[in-house]
Protein backbone atom coordinates (compact mmCIF):
# COMPACT_ATOMS: atom_id res chain seq x y z
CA UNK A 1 -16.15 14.58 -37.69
CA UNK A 2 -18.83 16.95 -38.78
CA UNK A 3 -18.59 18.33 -42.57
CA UNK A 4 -19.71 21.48 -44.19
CA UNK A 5 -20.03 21.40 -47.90
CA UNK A 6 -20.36 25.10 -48.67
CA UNK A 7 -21.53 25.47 -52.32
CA UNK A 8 -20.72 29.43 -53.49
CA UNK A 9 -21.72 31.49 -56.78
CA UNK A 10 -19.53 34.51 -57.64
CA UNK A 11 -20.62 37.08 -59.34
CA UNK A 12 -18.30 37.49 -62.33
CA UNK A 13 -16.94 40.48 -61.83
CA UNK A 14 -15.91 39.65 -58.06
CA UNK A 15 -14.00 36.41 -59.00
CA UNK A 16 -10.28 37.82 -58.47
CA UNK A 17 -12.01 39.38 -55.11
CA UNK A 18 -13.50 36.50 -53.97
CA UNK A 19 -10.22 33.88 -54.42
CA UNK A 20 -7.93 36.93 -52.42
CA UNK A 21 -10.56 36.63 -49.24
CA UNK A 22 -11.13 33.49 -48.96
CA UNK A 23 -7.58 32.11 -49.35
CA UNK A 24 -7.18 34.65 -46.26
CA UNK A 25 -10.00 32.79 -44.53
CA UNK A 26 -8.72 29.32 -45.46
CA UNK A 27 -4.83 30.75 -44.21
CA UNK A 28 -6.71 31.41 -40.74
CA UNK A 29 -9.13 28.48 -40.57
CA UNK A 30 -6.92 25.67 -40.70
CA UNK A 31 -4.93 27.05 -37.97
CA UNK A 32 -7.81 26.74 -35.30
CA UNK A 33 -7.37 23.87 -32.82
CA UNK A 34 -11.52 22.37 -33.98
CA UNK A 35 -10.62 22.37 -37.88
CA UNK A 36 -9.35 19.44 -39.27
CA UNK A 37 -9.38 20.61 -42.47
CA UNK A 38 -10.70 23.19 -45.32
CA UNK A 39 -10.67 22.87 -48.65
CA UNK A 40 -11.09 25.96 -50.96
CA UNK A 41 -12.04 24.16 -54.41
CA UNK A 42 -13.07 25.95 -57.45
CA UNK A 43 -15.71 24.35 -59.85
CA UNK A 44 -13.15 23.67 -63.50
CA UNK A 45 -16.43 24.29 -66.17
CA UNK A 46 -17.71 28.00 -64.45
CA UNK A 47 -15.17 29.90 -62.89
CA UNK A 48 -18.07 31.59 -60.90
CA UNK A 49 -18.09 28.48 -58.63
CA UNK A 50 -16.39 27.42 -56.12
CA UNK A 51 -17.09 24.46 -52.96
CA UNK A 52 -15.71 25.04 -49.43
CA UNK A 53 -15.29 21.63 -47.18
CA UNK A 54 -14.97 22.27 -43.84
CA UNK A 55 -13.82 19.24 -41.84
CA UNK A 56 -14.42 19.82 -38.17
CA UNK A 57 -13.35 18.09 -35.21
CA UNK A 58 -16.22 18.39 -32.96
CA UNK A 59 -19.93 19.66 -32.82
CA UNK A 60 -18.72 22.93 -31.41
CA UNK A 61 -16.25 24.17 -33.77
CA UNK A 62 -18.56 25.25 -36.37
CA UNK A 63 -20.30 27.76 -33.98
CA UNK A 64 -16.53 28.65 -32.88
CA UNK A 65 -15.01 29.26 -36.62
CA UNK A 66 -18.25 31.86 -36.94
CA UNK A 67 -16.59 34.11 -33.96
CA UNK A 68 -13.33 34.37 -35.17
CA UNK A 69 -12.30 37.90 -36.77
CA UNK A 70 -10.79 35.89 -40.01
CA UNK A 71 -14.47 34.64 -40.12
CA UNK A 72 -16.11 37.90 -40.04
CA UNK A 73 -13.60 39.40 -42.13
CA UNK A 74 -14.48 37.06 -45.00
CA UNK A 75 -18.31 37.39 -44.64
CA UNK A 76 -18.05 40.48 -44.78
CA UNK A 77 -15.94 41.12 -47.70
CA UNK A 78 -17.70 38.80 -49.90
CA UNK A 79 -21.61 39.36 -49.00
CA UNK A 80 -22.07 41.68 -51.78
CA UNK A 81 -20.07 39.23 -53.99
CA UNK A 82 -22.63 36.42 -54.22
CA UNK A 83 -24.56 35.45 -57.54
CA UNK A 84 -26.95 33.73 -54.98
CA UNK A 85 -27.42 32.79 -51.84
CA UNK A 86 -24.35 30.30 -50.71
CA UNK A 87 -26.15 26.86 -49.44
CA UNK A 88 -24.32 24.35 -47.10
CA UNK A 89 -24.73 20.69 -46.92
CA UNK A 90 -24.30 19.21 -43.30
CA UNK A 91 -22.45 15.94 -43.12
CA UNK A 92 -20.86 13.32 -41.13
CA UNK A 93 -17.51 11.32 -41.92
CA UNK A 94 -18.41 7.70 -41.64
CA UNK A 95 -15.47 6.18 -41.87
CA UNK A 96 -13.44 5.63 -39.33
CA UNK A 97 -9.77 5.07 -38.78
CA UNK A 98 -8.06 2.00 -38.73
C-alpha cells in the first residue's frame, strides 16, 4: 500500500468552502477500484488545517485519482483557497496482514 499524507492550510475565510469540496472529493475517491481508503481529518487546535490520507492500493492509482473529474473538480475549486502551498508526505504501510 502506498500512502499520501496531504498536509493543507485554509485560508480563513475559505474554511466552510474548503470542507463542502473536499467532502465531494472524498464522496468520489473512495469509490475508485485503486483507493483503499481516504481520510479527510481536520487539525482540532486551528481550524485552518486539515490532513488528507490517501491509502492506495497500488503504485498506479495515485497517477489515476489525478485524472478523474472529482479530482480536478476539487483542485480546482480550492487552489485559490490555500494559506500555503499543500505538501504531501509519501509513505508505505509496513505492516502486513495476518
Amino acid at each position: 500500500m502506498l500512502i499520501a499524507v496531504v498536509q493543507i492550510h485554509v485560508k480563513a475565510e475559505c474554511i466552510d468552502a474548503f470542507i463542502a469540496a473536499t467532502l465531494d472529493n472524498a464522496h468520489h475517491s473512495v469509490r475508485e477500484p485503486g483507493i483503499a481508503r481516504f481520510d479527510f481529518v481536520h487539525q482540532e487546535d486551528d481550524p485552518s488545517r486539515f490532513v488528507l490520507i490517501e491509502v492506495f492500493q497500488n503504485d498506479a492509482a495515485p497517477a489515476a485519482h489525478r485524472e478523474t473529474a472529482h479530482y480536478a473538480r476539487w483542485r480546482d475549486a480550492v487552489a485559490s483557497m490555500m494559506a500555503s502551498p499543500r505538501s504531501s508526505l509519501k509513505c508505505r504501510d509496513l505492516h502486513l496482514p495476518v
